[in-house]
C-alpha atoms as a PDB file:
ATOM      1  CA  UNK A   1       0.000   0.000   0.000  1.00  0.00           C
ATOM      2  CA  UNK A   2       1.531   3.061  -1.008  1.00  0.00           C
ATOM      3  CA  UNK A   3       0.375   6.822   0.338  1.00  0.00           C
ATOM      4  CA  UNK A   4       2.099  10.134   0.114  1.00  0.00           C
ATOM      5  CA  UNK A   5       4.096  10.294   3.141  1.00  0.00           C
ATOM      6  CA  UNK A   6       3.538  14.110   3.565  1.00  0.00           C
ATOM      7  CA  UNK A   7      -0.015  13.882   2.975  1.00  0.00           C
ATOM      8  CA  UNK A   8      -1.514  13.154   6.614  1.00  0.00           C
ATOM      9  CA  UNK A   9      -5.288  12.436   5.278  1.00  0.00           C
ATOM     10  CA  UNK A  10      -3.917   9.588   3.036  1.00  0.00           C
ATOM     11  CA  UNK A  11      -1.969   7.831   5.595  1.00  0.00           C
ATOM     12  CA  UNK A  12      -4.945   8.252   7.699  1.00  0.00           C
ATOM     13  CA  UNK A  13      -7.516   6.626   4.836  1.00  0.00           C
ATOM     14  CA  UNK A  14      -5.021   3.870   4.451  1.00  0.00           C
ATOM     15  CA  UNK A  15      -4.400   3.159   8.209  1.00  0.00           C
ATOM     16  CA  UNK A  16      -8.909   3.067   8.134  1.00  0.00           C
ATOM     17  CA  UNK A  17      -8.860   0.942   5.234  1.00  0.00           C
ATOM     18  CA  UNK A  18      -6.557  -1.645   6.558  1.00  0.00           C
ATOM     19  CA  UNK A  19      -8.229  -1.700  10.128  1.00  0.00           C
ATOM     20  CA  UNK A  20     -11.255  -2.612   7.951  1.00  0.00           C
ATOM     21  CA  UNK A  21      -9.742  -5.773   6.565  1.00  0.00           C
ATOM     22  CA  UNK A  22      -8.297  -7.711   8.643  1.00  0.00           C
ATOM     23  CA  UNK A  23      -7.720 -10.824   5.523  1.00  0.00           C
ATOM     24  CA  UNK A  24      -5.471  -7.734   3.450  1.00  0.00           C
ATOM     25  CA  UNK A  25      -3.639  -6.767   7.191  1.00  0.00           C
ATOM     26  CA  UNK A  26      -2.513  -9.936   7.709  1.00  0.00           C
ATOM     27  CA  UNK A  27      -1.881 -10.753   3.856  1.00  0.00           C
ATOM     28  CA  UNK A  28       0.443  -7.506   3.825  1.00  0.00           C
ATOM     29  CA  UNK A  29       2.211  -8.129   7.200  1.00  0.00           C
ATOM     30  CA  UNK A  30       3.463 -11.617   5.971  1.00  0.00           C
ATOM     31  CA  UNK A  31       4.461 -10.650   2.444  1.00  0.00           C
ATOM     32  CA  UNK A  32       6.660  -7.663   4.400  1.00  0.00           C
ATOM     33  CA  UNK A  33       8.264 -10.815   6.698  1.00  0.00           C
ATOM     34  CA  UNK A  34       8.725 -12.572   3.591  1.00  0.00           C
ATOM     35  CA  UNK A  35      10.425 -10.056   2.209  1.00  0.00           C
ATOM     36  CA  UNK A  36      12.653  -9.101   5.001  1.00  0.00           C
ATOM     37  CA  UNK A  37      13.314 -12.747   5.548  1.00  0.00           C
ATOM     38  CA  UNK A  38      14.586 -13.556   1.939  1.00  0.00           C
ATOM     39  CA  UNK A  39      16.100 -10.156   1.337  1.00  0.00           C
ATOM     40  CA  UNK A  40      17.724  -8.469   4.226  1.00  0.00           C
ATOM     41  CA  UNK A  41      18.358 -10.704   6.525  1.00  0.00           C
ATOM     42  CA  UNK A  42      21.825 -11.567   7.883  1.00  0.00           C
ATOM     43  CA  UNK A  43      21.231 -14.884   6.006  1.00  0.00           C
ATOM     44  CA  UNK A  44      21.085 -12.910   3.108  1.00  0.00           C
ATOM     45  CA  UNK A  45      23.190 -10.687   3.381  1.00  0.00           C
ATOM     46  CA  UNK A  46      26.083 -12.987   4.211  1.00  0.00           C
ATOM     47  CA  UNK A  47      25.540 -14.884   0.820  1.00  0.00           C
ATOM     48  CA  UNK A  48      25.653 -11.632  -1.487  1.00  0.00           C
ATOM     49  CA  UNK A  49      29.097 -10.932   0.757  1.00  0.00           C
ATOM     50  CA  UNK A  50      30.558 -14.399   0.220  1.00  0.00           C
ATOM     51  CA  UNK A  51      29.621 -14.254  -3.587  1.00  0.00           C
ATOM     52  CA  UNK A  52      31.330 -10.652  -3.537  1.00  0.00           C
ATOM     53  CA  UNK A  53      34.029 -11.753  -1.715  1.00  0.00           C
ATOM     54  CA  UNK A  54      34.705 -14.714  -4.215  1.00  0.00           C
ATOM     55  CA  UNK A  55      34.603 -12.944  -7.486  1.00  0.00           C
ATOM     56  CA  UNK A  56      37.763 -10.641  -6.184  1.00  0.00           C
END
């Protein structure tokens, strides 16, 4: 979900809209762990380093 962060009343709507639906809150929140998970964990990160580290 994506809202102009200077514009208050959109944040607002979207913060309403997601309080309504609680299937699309939860849907959101485990796509974002997902995410963080795969992508920037150490995990991750430690892999992209090791690759980096062996093409020198």
């Amino acid at each position: 979900m994506l809202v102009d962060p200077q514009d208050a009343t959109a944040i607002a709507t979207a913060i309403n809209e997601l309080l309504g639906d609680e299937d699309r809150m939860r849907q959101l929140g485990e796509s974002g762990k997902r995410a963080v998970l795969s992508k920037y964990s150490w995990a991750a990160e430690a892999e992209k380093l090791v690759a980096l580290y062996a093409s020198l």
